[in-house]
PDB file of N, CA and C in Angstrom:
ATOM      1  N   UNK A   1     -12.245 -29.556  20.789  1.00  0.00           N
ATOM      2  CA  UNK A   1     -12.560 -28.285  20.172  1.00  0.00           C
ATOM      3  C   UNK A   1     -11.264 -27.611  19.736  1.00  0.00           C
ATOM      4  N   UNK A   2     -11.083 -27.114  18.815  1.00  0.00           N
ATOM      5  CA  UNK A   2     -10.200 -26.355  17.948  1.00  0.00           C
ATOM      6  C   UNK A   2      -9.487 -24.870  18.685  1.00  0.00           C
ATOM      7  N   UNK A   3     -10.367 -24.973  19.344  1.00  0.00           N
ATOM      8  CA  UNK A   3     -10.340 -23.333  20.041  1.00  0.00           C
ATOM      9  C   UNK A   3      -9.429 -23.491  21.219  1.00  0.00           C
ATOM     10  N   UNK A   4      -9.988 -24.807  21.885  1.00  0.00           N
ATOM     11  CA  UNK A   4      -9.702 -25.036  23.854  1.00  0.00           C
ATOM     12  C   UNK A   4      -7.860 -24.294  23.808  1.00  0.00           C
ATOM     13  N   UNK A   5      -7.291 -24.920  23.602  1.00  0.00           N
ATOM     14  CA  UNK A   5      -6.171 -24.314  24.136  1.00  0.00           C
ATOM     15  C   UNK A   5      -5.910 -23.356  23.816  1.00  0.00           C
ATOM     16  N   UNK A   6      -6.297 -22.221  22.881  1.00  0.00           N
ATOM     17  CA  UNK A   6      -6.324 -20.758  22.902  1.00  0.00           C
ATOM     18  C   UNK A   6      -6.801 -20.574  24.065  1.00  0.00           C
ATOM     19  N   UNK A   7      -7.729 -20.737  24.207  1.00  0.00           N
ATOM     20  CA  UNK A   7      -8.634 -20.244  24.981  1.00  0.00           C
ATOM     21  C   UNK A   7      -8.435 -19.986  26.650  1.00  0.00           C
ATOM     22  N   UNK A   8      -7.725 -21.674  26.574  1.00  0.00           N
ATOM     23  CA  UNK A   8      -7.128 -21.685  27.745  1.00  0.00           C
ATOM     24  C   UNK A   8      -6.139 -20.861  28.242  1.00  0.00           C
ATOM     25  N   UNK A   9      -4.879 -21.000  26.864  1.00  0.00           N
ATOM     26  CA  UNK A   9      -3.924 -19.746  27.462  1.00  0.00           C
ATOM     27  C   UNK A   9      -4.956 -18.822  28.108  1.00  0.00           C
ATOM     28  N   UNK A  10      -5.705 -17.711  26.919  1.00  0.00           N
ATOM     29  CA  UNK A  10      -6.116 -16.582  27.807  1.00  0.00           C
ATOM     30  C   UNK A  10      -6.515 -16.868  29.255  1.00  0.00           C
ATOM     31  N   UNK A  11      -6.830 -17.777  29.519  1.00  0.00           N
ATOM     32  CA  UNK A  11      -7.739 -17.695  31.274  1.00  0.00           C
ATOM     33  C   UNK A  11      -6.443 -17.522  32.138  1.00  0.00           C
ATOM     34  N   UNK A  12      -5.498 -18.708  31.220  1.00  0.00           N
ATOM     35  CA  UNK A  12      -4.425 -19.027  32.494  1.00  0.00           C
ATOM     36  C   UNK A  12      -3.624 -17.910  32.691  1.00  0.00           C
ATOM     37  N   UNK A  13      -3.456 -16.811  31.477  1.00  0.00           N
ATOM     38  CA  UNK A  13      -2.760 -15.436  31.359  1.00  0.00           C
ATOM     39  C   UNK A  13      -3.373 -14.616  32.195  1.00  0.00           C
ATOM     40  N   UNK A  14      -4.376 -14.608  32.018  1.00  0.00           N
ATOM     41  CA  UNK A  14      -4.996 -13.788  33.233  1.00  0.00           C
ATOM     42  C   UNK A  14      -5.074 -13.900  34.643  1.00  0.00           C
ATOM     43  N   UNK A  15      -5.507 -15.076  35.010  1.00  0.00           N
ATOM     44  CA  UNK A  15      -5.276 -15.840  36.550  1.00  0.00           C
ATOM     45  C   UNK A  15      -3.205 -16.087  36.648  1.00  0.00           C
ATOM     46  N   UNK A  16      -2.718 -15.704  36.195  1.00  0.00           N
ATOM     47  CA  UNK A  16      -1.420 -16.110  36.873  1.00  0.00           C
ATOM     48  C   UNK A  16      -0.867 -14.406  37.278  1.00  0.00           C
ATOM     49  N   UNK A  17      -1.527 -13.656  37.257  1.00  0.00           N
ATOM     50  CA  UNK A  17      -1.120 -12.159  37.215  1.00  0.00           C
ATOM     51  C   UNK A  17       0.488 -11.889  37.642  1.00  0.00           C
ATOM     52  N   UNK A  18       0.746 -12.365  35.865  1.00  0.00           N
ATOM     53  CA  UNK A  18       2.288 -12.142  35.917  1.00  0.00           C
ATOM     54  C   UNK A  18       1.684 -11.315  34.550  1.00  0.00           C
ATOM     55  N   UNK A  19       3.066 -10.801  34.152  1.00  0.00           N
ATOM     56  CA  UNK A  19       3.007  -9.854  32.673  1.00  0.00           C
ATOM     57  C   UNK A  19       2.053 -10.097  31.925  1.00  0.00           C
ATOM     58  N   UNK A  20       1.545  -9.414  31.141  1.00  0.00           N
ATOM     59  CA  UNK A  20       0.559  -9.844  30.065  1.00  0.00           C
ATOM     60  C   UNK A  20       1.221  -9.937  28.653  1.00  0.00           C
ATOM     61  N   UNK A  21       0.732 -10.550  28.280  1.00  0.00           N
ATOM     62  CA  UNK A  21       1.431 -11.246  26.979  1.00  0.00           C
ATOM     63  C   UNK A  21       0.636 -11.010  25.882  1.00  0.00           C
ATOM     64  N   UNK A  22       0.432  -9.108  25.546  1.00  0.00           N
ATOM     65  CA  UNK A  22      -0.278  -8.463  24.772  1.00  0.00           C
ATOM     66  C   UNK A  22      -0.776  -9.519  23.170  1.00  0.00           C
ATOM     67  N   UNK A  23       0.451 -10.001  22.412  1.00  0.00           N
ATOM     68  CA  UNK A  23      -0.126 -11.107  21.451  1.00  0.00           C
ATOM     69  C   UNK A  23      -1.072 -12.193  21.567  1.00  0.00           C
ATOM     70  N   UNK A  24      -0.737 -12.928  22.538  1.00  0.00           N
ATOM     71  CA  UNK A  24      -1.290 -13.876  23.067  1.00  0.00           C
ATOM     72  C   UNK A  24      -3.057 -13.628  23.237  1.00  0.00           C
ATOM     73  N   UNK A  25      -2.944 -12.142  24.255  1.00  0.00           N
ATOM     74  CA  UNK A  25      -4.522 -11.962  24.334  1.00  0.00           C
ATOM     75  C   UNK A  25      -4.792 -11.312  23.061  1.00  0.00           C
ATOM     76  N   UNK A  26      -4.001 -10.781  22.105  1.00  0.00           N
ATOM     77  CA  UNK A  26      -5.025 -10.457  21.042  1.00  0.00           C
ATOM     78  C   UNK A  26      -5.689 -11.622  19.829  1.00  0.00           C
ATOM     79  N   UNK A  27      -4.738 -12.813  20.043  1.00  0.00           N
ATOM     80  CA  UNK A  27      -5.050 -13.842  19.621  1.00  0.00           C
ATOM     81  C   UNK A  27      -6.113 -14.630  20.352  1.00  0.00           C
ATOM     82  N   UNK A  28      -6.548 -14.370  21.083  1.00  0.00           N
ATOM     83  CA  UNK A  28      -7.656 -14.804  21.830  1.00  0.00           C
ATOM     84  C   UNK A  28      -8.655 -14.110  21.541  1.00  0.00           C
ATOM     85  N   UNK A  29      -8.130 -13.301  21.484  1.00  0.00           N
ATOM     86  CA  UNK A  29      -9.586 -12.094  21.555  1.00  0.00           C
ATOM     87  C   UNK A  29      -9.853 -12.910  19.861  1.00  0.00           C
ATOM     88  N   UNK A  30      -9.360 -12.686  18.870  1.00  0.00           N
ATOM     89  CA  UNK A  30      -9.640 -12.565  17.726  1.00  0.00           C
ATOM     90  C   UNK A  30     -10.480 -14.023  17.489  1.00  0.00           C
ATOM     91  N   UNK A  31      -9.978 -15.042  18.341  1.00  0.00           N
ATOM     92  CA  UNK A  31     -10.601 -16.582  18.208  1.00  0.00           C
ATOM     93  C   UNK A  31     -11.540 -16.448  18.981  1.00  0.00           C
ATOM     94  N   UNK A  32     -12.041 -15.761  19.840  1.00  0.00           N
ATOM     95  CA  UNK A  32     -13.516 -15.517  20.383  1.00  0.00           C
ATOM     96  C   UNK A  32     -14.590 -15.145  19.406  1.00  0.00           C
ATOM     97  N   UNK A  33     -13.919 -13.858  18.800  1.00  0.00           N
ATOM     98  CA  UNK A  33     -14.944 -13.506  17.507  1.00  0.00           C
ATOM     99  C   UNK A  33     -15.206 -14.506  16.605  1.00  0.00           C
ATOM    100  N   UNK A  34     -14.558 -15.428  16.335  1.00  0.00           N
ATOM    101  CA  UNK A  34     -14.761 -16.255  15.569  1.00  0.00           C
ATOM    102  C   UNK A  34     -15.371 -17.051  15.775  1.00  0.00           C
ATOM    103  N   UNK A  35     -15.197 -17.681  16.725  1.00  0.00           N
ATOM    104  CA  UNK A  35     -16.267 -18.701  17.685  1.00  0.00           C
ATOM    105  C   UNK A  35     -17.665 -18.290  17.563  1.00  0.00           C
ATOM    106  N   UNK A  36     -17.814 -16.742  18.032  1.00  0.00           N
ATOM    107  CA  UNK A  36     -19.417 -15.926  18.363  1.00  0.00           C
ATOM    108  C   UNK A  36     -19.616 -16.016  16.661  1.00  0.00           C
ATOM    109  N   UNK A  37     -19.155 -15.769  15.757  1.00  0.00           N
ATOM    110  CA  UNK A  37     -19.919 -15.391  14.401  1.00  0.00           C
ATOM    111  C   UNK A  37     -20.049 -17.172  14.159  1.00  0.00           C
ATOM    112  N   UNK A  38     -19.292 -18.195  14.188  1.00  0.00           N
ATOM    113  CA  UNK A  38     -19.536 -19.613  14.279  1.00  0.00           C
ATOM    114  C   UNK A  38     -20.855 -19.831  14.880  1.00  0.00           C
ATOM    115  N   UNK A  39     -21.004 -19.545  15.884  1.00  0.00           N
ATOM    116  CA  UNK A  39     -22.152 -19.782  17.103  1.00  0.00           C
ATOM    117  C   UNK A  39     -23.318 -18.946  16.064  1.00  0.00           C
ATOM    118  N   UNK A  40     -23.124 -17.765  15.938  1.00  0.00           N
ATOM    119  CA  UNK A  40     -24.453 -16.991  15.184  1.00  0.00           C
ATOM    120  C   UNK A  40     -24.946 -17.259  13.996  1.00  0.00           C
ATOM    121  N   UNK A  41     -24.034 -18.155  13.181  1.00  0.00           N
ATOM    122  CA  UNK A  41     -23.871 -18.173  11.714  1.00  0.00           C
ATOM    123  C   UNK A  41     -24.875 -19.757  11.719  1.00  0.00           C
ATOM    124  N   UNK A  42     -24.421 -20.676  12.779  1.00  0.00           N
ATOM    125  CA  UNK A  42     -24.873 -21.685  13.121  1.00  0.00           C
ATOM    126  C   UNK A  42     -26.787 -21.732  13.712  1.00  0.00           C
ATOM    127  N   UNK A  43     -26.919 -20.734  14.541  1.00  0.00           N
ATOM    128  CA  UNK A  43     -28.203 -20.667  14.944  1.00  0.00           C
ATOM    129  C   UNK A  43     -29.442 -20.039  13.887  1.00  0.00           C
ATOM    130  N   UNK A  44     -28.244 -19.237  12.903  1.00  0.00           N
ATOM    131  CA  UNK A  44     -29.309 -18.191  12.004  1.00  0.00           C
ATOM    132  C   UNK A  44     -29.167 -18.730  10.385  1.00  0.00           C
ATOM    133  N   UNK A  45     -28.313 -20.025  10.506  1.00  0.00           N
ATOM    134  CA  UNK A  45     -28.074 -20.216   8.584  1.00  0.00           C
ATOM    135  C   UNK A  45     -28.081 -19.506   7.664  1.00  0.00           C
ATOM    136  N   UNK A  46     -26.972 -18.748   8.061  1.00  0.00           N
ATOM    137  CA  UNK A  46     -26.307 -17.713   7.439  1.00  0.00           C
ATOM    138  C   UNK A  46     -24.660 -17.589   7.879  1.00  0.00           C
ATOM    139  N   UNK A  47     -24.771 -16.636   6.850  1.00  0.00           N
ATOM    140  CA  UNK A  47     -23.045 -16.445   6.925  1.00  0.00           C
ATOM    141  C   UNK A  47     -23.138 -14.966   7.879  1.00  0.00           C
ATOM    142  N   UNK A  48     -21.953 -15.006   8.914  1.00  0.00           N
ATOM    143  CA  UNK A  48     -22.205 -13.805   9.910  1.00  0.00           C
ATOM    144  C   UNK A  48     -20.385 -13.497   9.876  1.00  0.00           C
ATOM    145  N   UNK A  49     -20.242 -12.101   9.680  1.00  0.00           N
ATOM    146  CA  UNK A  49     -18.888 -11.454   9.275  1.00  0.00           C
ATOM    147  C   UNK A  49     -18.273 -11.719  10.766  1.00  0.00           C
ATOM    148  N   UNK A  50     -17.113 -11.815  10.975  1.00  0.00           N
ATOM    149  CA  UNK A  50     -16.311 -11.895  12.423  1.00  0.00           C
ATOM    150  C   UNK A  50     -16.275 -10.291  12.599  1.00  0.00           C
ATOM    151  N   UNK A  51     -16.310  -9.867  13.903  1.00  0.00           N
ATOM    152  CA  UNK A  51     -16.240  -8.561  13.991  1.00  0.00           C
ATOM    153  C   UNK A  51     -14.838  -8.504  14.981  1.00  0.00           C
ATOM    154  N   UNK A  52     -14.606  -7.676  14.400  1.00  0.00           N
ATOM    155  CA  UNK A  52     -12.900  -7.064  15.144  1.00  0.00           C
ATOM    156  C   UNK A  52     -12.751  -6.576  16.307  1.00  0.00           C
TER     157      UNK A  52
END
């Protein structure tokens, strides 16, 4: 999957509760939305906007 190691950082950023690495999670965050409008766009055959 395209996503996994984003993804992963975020978990491992979080479980190592050292500094947070404000970019990092906003880049996660932003590849989540993308994933969910993927996932919605996929179940409803349609095109679904990424939300911010």
């Amino acid at each position: 999957m395209g996503y996994e190691h984003e993804i992963r950082a975020f978990v491992d950023e979080i479980l190592s509760g050292n500094k947070t690495n404000f970019d990092l999670l906003l880049q996660a965050a932003e590849t989540i939305a993308i994933i969910e409008a993927e996932k919605i766009s996929i179940e409803t055959c349609s095109v679904e906007a990424v939300k911010a």
